[in-house]
C-alpha atoms as a PDB file:
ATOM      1  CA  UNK A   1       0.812  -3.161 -47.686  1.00  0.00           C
ATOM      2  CA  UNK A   2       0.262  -4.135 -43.757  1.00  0.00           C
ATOM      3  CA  UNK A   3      -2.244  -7.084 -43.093  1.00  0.00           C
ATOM      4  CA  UNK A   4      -3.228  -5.052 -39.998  1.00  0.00           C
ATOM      5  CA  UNK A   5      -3.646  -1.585 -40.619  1.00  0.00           C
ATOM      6  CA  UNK A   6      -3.435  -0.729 -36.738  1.00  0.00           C
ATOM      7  CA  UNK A   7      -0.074  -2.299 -36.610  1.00  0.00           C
ATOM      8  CA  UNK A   8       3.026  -1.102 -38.296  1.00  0.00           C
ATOM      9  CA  UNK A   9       5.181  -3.356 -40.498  1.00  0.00           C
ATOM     10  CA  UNK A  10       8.792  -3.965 -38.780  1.00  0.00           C
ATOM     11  CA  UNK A  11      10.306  -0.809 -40.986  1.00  0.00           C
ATOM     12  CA  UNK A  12       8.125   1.374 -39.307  1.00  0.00           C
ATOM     13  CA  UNK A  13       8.249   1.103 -35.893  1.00  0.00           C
ATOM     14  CA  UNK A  14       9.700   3.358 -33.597  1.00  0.00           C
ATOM     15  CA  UNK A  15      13.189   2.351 -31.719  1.00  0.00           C
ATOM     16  CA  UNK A  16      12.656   0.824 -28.196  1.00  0.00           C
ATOM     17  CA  UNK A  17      13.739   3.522 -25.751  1.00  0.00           C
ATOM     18  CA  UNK A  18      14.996   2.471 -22.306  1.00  0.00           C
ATOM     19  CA  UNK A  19      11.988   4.011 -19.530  1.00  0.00           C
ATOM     20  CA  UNK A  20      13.079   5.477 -15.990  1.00  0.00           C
ATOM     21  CA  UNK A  21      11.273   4.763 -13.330  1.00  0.00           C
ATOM     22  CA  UNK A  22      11.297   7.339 -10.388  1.00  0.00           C
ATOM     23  CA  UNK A  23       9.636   7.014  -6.861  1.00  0.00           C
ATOM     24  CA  UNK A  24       6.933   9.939  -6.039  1.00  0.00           C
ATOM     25  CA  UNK A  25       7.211  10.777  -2.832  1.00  0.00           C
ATOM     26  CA  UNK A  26       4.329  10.138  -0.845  1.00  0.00           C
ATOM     27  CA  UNK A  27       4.333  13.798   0.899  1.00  0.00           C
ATOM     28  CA  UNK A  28       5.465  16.728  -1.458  1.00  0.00           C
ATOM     29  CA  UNK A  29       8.440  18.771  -0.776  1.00  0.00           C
ATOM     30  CA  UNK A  30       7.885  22.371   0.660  1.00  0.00           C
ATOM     31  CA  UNK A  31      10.173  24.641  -1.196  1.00  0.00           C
ATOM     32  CA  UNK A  32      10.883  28.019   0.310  1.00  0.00           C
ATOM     33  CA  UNK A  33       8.827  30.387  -1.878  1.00  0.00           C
ATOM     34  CA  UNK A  34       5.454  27.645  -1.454  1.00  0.00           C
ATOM     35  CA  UNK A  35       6.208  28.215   2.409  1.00  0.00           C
ATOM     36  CA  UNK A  36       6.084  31.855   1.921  1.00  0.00           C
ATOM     37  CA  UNK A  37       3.304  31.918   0.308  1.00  0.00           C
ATOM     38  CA  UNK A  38       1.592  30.235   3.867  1.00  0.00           C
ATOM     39  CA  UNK A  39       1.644  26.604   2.030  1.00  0.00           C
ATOM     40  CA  UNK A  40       2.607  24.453   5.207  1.00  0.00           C
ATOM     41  CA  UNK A  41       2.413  20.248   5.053  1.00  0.00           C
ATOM     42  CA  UNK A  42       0.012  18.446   7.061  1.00  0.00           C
ATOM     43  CA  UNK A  43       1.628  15.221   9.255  1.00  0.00           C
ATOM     44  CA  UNK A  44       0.171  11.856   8.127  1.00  0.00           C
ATOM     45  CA  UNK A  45       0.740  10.328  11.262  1.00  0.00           C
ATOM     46  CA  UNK A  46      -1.496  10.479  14.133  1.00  0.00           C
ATOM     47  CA  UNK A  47       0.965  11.480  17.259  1.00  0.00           C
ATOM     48  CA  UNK A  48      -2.265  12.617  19.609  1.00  0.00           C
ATOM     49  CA  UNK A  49      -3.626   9.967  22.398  1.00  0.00           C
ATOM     50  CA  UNK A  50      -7.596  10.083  21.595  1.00  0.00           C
ATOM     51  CA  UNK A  51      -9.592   9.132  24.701  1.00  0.00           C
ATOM     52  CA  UNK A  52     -13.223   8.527  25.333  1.00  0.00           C
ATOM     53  CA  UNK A  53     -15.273  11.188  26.680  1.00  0.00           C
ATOM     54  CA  UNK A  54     -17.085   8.644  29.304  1.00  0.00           C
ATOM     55  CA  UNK A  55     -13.919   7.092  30.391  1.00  0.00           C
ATOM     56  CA  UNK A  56     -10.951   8.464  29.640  1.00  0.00           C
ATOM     57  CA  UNK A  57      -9.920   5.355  28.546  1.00  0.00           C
ATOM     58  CA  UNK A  58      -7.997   5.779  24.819  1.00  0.00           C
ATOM     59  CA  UNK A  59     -10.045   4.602  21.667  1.00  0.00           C
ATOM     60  CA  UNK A  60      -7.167   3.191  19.841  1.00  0.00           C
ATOM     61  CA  UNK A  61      -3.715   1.518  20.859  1.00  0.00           C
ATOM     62  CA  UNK A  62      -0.241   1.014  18.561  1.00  0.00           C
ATOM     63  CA  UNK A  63       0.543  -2.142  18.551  1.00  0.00           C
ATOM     64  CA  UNK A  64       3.770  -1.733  20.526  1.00  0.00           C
ATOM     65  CA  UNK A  65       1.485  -0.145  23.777  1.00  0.00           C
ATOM     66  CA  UNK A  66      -1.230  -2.730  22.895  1.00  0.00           C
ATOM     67  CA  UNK A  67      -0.966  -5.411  25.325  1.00  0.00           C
ATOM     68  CA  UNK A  68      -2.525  -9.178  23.954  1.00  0.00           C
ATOM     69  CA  UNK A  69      -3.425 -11.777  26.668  1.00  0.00           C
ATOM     70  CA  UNK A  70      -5.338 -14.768  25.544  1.00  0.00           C
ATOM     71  CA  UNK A  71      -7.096 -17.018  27.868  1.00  0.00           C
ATOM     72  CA  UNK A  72      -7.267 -20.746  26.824  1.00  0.00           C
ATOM     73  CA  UNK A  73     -10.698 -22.688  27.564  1.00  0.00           C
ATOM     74  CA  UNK A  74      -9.358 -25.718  28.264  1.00  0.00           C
ATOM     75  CA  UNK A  75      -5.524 -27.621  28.933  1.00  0.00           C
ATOM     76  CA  UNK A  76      -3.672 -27.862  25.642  1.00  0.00           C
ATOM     77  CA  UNK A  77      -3.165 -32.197  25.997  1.00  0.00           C
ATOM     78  CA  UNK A  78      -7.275 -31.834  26.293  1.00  0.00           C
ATOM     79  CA  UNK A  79      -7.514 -29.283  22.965  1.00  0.00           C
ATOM     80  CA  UNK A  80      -5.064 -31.909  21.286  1.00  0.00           C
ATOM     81  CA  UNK A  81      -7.101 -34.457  21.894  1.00  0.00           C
ATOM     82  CA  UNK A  82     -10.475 -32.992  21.317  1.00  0.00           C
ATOM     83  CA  UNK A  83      -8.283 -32.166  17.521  1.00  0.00           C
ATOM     84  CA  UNK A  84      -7.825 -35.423  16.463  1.00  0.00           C
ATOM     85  CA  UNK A  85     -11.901 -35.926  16.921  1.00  0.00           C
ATOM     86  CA  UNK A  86     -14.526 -36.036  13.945  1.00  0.00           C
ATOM     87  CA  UNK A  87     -13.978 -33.021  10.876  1.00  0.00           C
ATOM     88  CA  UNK A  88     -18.302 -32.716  11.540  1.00  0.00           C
ATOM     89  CA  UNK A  89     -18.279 -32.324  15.203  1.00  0.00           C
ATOM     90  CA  UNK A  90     -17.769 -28.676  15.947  1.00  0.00           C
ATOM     91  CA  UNK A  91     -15.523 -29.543  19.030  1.00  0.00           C
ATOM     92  CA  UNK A  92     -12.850 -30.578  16.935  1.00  0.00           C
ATOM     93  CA  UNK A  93     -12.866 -27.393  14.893  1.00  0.00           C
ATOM     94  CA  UNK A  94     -12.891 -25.064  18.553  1.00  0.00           C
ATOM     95  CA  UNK A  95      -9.866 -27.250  19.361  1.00  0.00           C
ATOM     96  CA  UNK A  96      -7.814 -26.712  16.347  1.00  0.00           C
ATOM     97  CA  UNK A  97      -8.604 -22.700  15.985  1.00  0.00           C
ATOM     98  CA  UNK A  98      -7.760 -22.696  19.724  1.00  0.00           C
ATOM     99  CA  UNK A  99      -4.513 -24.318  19.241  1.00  0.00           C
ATOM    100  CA  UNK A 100      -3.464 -22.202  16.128  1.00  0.00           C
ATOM    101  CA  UNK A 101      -3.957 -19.601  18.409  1.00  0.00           C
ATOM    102  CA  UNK A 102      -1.711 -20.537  20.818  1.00  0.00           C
ATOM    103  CA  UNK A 103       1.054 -21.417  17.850  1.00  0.00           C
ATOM    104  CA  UNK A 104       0.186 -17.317  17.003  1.00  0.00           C
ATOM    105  CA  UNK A 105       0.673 -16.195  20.476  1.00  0.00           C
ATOM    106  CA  UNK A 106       3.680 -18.161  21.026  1.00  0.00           C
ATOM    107  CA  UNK A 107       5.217 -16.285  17.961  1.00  0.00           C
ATOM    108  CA  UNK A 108       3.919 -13.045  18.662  1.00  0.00           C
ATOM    109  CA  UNK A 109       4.736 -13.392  22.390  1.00  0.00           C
ATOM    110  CA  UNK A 110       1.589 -12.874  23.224  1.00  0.00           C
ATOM    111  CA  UNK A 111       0.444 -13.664  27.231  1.00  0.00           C
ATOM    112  CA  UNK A 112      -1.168 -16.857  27.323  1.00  0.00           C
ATOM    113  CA  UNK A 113      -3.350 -17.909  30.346  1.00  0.00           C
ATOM    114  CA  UNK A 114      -4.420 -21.418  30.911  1.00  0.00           C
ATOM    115  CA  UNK A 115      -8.047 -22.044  32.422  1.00  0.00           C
ATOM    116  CA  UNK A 116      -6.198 -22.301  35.875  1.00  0.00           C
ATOM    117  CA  UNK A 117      -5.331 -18.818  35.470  1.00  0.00           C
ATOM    118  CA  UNK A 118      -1.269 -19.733  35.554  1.00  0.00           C
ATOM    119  CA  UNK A 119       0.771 -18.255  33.273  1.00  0.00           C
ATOM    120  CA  UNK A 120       2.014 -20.519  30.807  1.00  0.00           C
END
């Protein structure tokens, strides 16, 4: 007799069967009789340019037509040094998110203006 009724005993058990796994599709396929019966698929991806009705100006950009300039608030020797100040004084914290974003832009190539207004 089992100990634990819920369980079977090892001479009872079913044999371990090797499981496929298969990839779904994330659209359907269309076969020819679903397309005859007026079943069409719908795109997933947005192709249409959406503008504002004000200004014309388009509400969302792909990140390949998207353009990213940053403009620095101060010389990066002066957010270095404003870095290495006090973890409590809030200057020091503006300093080092400033120059992780710099470290970001420089590996995203992203535009980066100094305070000048010079390209750097």
């Amino acid at each position: 007799m089992a100990t634990n009724p819920e369980r079977p005993s090892e001479g009872q058990r079913p044999p371990v069967t090797e499981s496929v796994v298969k990839e779904i599709p994330e659209t359907p396929e269309t076969t020819p009789s679903l397309q005859e019966a007026g079943v069409t698929p719908v795109p997933t991806q947005i192709t249409a340019q959406v503008t504002d009705d004000k200004t014309g100006k388009p509400l969302m950009q792909s990140p390949s037509t998207q353009t990213i300039t940053i403009t620095i608030p101060a010389s990066p020797t002066q957010l270095t040094d404003w870095s290495k100040g006090s973890p409590s004084d809030s200057l020091t914290w503006l300093a080092t998110f400033w120059l992780r974003i710099i470290k970001k832009a420089f590996h995203f190539g992203w535009r980066v203006l100094a305070q000048g207004g010079g390209a750097t």
